[in-house]
Protein backbone atom coordinates (compact mmCIF):
# COMPACT_ATOMS: atom_id res chain seq x y z
CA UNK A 1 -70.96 15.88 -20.31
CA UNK A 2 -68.41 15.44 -22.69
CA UNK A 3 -65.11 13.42 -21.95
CA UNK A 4 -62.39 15.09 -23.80
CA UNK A 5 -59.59 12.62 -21.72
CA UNK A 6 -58.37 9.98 -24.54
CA UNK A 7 -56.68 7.57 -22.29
CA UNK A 8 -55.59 5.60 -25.64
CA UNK A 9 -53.90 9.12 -26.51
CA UNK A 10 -52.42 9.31 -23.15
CA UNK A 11 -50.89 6.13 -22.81
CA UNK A 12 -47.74 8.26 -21.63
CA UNK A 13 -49.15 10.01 -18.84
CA UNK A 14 -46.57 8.40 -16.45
CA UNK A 15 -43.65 8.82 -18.09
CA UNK A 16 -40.91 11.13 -17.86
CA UNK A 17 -40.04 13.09 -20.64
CA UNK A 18 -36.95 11.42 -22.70
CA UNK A 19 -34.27 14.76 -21.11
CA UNK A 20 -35.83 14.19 -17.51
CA UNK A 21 -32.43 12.27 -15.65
CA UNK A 22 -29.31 12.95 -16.09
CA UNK A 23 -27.27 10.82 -18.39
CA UNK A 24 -25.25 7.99 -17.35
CA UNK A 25 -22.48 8.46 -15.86
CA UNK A 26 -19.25 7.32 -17.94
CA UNK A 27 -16.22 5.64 -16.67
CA UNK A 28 -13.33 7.67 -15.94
CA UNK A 29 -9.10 7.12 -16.47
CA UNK A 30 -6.68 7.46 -13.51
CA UNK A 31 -2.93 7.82 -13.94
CA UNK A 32 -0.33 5.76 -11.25
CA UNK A 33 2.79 6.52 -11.40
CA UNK A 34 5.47 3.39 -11.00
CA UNK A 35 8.46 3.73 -8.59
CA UNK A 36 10.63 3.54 -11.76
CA UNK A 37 8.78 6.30 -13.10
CA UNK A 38 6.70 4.65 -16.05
CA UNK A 39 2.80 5.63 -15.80
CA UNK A 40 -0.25 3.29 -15.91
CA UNK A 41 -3.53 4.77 -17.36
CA UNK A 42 -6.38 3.03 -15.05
CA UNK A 43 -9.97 2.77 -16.17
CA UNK A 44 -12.19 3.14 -12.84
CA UNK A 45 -16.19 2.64 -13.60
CA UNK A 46 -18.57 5.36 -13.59
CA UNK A 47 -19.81 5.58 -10.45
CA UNK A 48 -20.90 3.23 -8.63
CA UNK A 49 -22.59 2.32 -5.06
CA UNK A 50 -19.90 -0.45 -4.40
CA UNK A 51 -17.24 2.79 -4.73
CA UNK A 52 -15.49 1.34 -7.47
CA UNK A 53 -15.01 4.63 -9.02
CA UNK A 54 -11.88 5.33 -6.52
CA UNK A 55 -8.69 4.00 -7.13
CA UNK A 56 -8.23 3.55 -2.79
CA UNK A 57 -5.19 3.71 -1.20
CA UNK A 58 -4.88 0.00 0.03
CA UNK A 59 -4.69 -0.70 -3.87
CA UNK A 60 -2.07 1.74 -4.36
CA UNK A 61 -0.23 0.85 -1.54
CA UNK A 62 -0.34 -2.62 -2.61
CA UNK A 63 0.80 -2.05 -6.21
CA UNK A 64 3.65 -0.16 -4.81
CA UNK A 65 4.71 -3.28 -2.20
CA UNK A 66 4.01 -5.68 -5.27
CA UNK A 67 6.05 -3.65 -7.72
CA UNK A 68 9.23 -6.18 -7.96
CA UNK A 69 9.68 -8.59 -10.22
CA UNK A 70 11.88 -10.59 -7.65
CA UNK A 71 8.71 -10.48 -5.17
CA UNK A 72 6.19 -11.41 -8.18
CA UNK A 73 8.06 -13.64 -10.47
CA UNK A 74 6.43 -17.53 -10.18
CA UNK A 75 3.81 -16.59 -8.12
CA UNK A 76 0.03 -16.43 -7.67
CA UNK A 77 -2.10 -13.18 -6.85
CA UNK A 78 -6.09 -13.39 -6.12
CA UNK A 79 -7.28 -10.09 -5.78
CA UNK A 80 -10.70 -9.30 -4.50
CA UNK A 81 -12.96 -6.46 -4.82
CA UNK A 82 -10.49 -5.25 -7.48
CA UNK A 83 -12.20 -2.26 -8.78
CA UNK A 84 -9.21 -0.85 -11.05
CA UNK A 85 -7.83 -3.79 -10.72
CA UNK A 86 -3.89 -1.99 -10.04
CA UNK A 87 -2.47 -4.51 -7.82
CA UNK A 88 -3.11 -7.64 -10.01
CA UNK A 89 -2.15 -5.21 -13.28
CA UNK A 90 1.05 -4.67 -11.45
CA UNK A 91 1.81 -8.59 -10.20
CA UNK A 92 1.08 -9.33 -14.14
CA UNK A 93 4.02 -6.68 -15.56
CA UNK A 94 5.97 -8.13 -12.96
CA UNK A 95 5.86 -11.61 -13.84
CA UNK A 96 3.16 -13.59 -11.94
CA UNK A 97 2.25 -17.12 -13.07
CA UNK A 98 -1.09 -16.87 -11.95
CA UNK A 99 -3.02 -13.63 -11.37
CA UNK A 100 -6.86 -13.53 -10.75
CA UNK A 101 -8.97 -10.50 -10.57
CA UNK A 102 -12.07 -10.30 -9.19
CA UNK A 103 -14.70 -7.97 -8.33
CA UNK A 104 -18.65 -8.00 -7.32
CA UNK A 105 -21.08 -9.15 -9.86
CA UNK A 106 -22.23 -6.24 -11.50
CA UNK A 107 -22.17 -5.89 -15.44
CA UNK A 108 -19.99 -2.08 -15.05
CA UNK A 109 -17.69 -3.68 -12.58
CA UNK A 110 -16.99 -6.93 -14.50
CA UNK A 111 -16.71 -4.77 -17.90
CA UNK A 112 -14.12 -2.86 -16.22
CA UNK A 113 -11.91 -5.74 -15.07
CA UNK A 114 -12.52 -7.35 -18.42
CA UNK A 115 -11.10 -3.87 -19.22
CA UNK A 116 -7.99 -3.91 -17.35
CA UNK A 117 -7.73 -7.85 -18.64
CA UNK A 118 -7.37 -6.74 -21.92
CA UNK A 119 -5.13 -3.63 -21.37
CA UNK A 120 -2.96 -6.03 -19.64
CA UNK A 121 -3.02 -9.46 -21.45
């Protein structure tokens, strides 16, 4: 009996054909709006298990508590599990001395504060 299987041939049995899963996901742009009415365009990651992709409430709540430059001015911010990163982006326009921005170790979620670093200065 003949063998007409080439397993040299069919190296790629097992795997999946190159349009078999969906692309990957791309990050996505968020706009706050400031109490004085200027707008901030926030990069949030694609998604993501951590839920980084949401700009959550707590941050906007924060950003709108730390949006005074009489509250900010000298100080120093940690934020952690920063995602968008909106309350340290606001402590920074608002003249912080010190503002650190932090987020889980994952290469999306530190390219996106790097991101909002750079957006920032």
């Amino acid at each position: 009996m003949e063998d007409d299987f080439d397993l040299e041939q069919n190296q790629s049995l097992f795997q999946e054909p190159e349009d078999f899963l969906p692309p990957d996901p791309q990050p996505s742009f968020q706009t706050f709006t400031r109490a004085n009415g200027s707008e901030l365009n926030l990069r949030l990651p694609a998604k993501h298990s951590l839920w980084a992709h949401c700009l959550w409430n707590a941050g906007k709540y924060l950003a709108d508590k730390f949006d005074n430059p009489e509250f900010c001015k000298g100080k120093r911010f940690l934020e952690l599990g920063a995602g968008a990163g909106l309350p340290s982006i606001i402590c920074a326009l608002n003249g912080a001395e010190t503002v650190v921005i932090t987020d889980y170790p994952d290469q999306r979620l530190i390219e996106n504060t790097e991101t909002a670093k750079a957006h920032r200065g």
